[in-house]
Protein backbone atom coordinates (compact mmCIF):
# COMPACT_ATOMS: atom_id res chain seq x y z
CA UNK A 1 13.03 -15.30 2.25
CA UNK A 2 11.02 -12.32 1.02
CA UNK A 3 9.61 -10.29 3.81
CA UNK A 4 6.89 -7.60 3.48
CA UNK A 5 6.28 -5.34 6.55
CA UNK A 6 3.36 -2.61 6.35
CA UNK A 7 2.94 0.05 9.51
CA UNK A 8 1.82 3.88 9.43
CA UNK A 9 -2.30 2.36 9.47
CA UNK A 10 -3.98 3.81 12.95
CA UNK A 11 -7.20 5.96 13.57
CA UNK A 12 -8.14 9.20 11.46
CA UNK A 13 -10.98 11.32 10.83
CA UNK A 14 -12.45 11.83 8.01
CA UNK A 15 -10.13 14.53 5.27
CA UNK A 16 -7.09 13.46 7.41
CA UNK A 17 -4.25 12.11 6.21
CA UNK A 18 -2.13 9.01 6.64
CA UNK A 19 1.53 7.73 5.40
CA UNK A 20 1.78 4.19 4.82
CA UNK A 21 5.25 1.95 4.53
CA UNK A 22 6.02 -1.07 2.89
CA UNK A 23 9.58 -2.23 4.15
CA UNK A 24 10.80 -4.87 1.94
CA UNK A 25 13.65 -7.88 2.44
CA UNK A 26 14.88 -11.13 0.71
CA UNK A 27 14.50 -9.29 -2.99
CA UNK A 28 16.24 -7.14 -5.39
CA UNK A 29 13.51 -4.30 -4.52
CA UNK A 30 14.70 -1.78 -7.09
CA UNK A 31 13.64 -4.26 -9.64
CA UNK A 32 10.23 -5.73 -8.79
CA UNK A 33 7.00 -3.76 -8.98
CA UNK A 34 5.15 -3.44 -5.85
CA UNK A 35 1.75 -2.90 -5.50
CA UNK A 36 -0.60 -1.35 -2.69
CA UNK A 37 -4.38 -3.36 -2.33
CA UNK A 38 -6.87 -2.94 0.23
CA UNK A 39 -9.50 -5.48 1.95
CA UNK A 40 -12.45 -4.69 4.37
CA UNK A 41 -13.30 -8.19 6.10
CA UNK A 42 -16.48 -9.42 4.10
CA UNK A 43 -15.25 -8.12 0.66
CA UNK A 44 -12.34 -9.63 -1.73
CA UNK A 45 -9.20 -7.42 -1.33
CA UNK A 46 -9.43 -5.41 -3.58
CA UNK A 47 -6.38 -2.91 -5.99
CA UNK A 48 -5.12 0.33 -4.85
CA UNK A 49 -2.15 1.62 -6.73
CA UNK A 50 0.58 0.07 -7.89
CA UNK A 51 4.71 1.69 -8.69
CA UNK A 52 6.99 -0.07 -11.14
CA UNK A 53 10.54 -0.41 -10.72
CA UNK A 54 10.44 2.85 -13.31
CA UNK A 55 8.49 4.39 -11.19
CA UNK A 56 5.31 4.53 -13.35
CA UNK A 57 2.16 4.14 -11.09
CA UNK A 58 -1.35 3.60 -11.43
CA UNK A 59 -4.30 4.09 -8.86
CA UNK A 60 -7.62 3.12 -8.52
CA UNK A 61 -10.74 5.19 -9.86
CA UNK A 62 -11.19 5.39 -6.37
CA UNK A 63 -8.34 6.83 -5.01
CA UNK A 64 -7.30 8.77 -7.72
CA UNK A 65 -6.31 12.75 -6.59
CA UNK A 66 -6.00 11.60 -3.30
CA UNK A 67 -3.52 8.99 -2.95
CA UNK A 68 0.06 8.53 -3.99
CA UNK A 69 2.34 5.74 -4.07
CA UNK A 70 5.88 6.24 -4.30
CA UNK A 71 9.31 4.44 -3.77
CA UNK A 72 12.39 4.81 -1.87
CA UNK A 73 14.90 1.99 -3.57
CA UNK A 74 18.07 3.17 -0.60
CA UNK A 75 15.54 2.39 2.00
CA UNK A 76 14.09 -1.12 0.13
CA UNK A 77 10.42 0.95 1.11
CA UNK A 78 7.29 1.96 -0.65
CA UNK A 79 5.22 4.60 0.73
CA UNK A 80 1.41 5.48 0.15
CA UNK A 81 0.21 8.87 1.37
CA UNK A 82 -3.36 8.94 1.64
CA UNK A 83 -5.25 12.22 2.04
CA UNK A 84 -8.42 13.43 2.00
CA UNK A 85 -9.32 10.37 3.52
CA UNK A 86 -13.33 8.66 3.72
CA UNK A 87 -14.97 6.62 5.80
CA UNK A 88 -14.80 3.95 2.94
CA UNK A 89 -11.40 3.94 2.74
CA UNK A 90 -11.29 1.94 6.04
CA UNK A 91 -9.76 -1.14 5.55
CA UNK A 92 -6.58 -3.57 6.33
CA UNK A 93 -4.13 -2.45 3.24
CA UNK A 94 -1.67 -5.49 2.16
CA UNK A 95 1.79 -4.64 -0.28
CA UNK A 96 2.30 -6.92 -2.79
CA UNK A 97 5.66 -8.01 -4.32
CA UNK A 98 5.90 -10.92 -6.88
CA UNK A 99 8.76 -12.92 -7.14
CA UNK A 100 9.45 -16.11 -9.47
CA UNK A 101 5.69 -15.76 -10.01
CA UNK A 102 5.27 -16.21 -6.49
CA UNK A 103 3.29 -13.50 -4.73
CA UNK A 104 4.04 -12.12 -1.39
CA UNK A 105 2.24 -10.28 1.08
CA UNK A 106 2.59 -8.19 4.12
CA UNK A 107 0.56 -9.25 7.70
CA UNK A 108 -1.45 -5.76 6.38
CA UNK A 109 -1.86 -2.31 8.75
CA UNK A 110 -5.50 -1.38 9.99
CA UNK A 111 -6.61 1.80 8.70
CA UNK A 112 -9.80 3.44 10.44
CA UNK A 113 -11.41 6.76 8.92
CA UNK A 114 -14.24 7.47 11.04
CA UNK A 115 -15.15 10.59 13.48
């Protein structure tokens, strides 16, 4: 049973910072690519960044320079620090883990950027 568990999501102003987690179970994490999307409520969710097993990444035009996405494979955990953080960046932010060509999500963490 894969398992996806997001937390570090709370309350910041605007330019603060916030550390993200993705805590993985029930797959060979070191192996799969796992990938970081975003979704305010009205809106599709929508791509963030994204870490290979390799540890190549990509980000979003509109994160880029401000986020990063990285991986811990001893912990089975993928972390996104965000900084320099906008109002717009507010959203519920989902990991993503595929899996037999299955996807698999996270229950998402709230993240609130507003003074």
């Amino acid at each position: 049973q894969v398992q996806l568990v997001e937390s570090g999501g709370g309350l910041v102003q605007p330019g603060g910072s916030l550390r993200l987690s993705c805590a993985a179970s029930g797959i060979p994490f070191s192996i799969h690519t796992v990938t970081w999307y975003r979704q305010v409520s009205w809106k599709e969710r929508e791509f963030v960044a994204t870490i290979t097993s390799s540890g190549i990444t990509n980000y979003a035009d509109s994160v880029k320079g401000r986020f990063t996405i990285s991986r811990d494979n001893t912990k089975y955990t993928v972390y996104l620090q965000m900084n320099s953080l906008k109002p717009e960046d507010t959203a519920v932010y989902y990991c993503n883990v595929y899996k037999s060509g299955n996807p698999f999500w996270g229950q998402g963490t709230q993240v609130t950027v507003s003074s």
